[in-house]
N, C-alpha and C. Protein backbone atom coordinates (compact mmCIF):
# COMPACT_ATOMS: atom_id res chain seq x y z
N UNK A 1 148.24 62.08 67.42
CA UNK A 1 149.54 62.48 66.91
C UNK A 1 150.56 61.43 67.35
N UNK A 2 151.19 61.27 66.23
CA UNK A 2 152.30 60.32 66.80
C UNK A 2 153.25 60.85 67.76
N UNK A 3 154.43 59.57 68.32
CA UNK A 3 155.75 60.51 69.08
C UNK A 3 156.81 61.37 67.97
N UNK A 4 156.96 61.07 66.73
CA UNK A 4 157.59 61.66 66.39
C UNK A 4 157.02 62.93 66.07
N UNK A 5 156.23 62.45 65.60
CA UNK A 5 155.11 64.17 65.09
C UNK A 5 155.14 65.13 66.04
N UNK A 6 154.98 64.41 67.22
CA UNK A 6 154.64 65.54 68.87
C UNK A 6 156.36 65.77 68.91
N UNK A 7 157.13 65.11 68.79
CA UNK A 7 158.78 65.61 69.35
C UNK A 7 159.11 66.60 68.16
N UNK A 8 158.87 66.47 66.79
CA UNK A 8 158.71 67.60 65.67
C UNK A 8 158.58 68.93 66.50
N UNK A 9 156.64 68.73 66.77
CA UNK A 9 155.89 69.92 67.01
C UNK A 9 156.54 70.12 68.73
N UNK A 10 157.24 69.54 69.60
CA UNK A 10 157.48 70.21 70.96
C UNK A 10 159.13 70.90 70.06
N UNK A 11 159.67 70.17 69.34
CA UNK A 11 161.27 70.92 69.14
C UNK A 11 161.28 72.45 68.45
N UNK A 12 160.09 72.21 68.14
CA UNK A 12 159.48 73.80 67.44
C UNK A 12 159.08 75.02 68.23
N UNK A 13 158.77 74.55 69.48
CA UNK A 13 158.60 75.41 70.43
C UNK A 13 159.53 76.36 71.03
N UNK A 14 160.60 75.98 71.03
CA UNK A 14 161.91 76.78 71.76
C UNK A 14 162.45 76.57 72.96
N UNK A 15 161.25 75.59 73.52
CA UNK A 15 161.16 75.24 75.12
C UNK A 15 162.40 74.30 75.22
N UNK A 16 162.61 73.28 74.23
CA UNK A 16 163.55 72.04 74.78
C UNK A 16 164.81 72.54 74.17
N UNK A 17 166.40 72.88 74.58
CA UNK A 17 167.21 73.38 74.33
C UNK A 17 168.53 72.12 73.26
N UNK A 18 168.30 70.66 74.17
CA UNK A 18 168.37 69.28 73.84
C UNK A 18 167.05 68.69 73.80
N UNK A 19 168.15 67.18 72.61
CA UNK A 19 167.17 66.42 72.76
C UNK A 19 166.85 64.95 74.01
N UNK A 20 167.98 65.07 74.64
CA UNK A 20 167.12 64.77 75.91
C UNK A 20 165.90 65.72 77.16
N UNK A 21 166.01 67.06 76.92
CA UNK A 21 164.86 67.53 77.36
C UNK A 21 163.98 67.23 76.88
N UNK A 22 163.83 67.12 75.27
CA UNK A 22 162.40 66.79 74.55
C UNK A 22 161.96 65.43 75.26
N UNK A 23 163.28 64.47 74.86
CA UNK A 23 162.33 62.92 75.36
C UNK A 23 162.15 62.74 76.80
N UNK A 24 162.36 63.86 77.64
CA UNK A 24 162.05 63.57 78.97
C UNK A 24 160.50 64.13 78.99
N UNK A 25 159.98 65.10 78.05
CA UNK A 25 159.00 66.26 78.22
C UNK A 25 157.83 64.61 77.37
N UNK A 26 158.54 64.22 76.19
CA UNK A 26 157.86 63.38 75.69
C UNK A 26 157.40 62.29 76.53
N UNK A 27 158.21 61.49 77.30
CA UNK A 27 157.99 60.72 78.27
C UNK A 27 157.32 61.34 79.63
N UNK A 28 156.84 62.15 80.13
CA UNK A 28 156.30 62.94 81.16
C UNK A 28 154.92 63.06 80.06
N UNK A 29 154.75 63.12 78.80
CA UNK A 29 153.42 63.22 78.12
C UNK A 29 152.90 61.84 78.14
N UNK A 30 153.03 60.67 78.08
CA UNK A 30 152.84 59.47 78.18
C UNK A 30 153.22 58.53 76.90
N UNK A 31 154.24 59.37 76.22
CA UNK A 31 155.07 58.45 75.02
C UNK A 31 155.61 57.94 75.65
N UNK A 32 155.59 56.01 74.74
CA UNK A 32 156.47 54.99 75.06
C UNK A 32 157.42 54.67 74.15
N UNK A 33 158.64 54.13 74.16
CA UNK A 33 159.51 54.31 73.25
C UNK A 33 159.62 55.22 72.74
N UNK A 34 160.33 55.90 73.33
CA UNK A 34 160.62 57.09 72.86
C UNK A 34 162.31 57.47 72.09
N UNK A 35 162.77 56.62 73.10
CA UNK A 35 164.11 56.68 72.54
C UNK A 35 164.61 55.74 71.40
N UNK A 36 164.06 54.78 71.35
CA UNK A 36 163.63 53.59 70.12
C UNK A 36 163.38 54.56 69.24
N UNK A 37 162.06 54.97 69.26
CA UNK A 37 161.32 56.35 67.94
C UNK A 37 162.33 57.04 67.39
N UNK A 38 163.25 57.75 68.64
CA UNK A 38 163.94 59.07 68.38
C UNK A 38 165.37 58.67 68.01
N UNK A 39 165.73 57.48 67.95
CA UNK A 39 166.83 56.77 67.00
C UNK A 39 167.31 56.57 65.76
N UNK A 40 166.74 56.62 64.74
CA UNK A 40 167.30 56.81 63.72
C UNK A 40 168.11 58.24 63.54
N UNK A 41 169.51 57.56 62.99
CA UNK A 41 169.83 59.58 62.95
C UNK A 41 169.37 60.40 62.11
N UNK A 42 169.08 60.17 61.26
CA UNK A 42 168.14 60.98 60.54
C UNK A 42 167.27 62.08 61.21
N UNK A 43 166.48 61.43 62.01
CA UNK A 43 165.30 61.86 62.97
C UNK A 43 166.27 62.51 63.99
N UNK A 44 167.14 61.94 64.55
CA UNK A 44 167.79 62.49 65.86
C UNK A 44 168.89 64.00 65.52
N UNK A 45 169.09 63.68 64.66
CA UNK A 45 170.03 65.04 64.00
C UNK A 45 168.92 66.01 63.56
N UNK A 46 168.09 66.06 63.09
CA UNK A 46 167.07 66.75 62.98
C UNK A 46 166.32 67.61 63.68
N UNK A 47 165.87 66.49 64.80
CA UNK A 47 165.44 67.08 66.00
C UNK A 47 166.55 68.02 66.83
N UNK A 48 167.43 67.13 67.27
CA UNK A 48 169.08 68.11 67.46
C UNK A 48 168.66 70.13 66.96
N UNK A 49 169.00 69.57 65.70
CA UNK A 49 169.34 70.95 65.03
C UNK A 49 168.12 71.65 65.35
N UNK A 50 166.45 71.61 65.27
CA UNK A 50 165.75 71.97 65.37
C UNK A 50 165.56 72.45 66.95
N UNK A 51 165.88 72.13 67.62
CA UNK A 51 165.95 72.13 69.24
C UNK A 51 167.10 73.47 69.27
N UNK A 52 168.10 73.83 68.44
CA UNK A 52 169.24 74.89 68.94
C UNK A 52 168.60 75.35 68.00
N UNK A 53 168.37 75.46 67.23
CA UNK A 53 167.77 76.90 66.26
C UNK A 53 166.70 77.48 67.22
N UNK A 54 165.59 76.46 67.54
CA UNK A 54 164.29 77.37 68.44
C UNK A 54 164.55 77.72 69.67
N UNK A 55 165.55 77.10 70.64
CA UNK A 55 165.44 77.39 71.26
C UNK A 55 166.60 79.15 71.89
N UNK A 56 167.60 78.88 70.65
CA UNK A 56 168.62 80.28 70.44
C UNK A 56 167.05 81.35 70.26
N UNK A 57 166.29 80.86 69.49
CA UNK A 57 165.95 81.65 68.91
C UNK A 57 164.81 82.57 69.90
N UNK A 58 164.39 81.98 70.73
CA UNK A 58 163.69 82.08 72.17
C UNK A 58 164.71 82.62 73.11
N UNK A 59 165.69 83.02 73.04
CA UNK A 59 166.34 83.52 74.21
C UNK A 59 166.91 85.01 73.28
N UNK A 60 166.71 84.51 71.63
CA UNK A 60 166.81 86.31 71.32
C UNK A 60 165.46 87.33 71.70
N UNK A 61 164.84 86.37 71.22
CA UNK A 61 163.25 86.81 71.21
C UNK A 61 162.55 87.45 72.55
N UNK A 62 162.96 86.41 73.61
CA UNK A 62 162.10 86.59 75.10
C UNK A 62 163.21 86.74 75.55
């Protein structure tokens, strides 16, 4: 799996609230460039938004 694919599938989880939690969780997995990867805004607004939807959505939930 790529880094973006895995920062997709971790922002989906609910666990990372930001997206510097993700690229710290990503970088603690052994992704390199991560913040290079997670640069385009496209990708970074994305991830963003995806990170407060799951993770709101995890503190209604649990």
């Amino acid at each position: 799996m790529s880094t973006i694919e895995r920062a997709f599938t971790l922002a989906r989880t609910g666990k990372y609230a930001t997206l510097a939690q993700l690229q710290l969780q990503l970088k603690e997995d052994g992704c390199r460039a991560v913040e290079t990867l997670l640069s385009p805004r496209s990708i970074k607004d994305h991830l963003v938004a995806i990170c407060a939807a799951s993770s709101k959505a995890m503190r209604v939930d649990g």
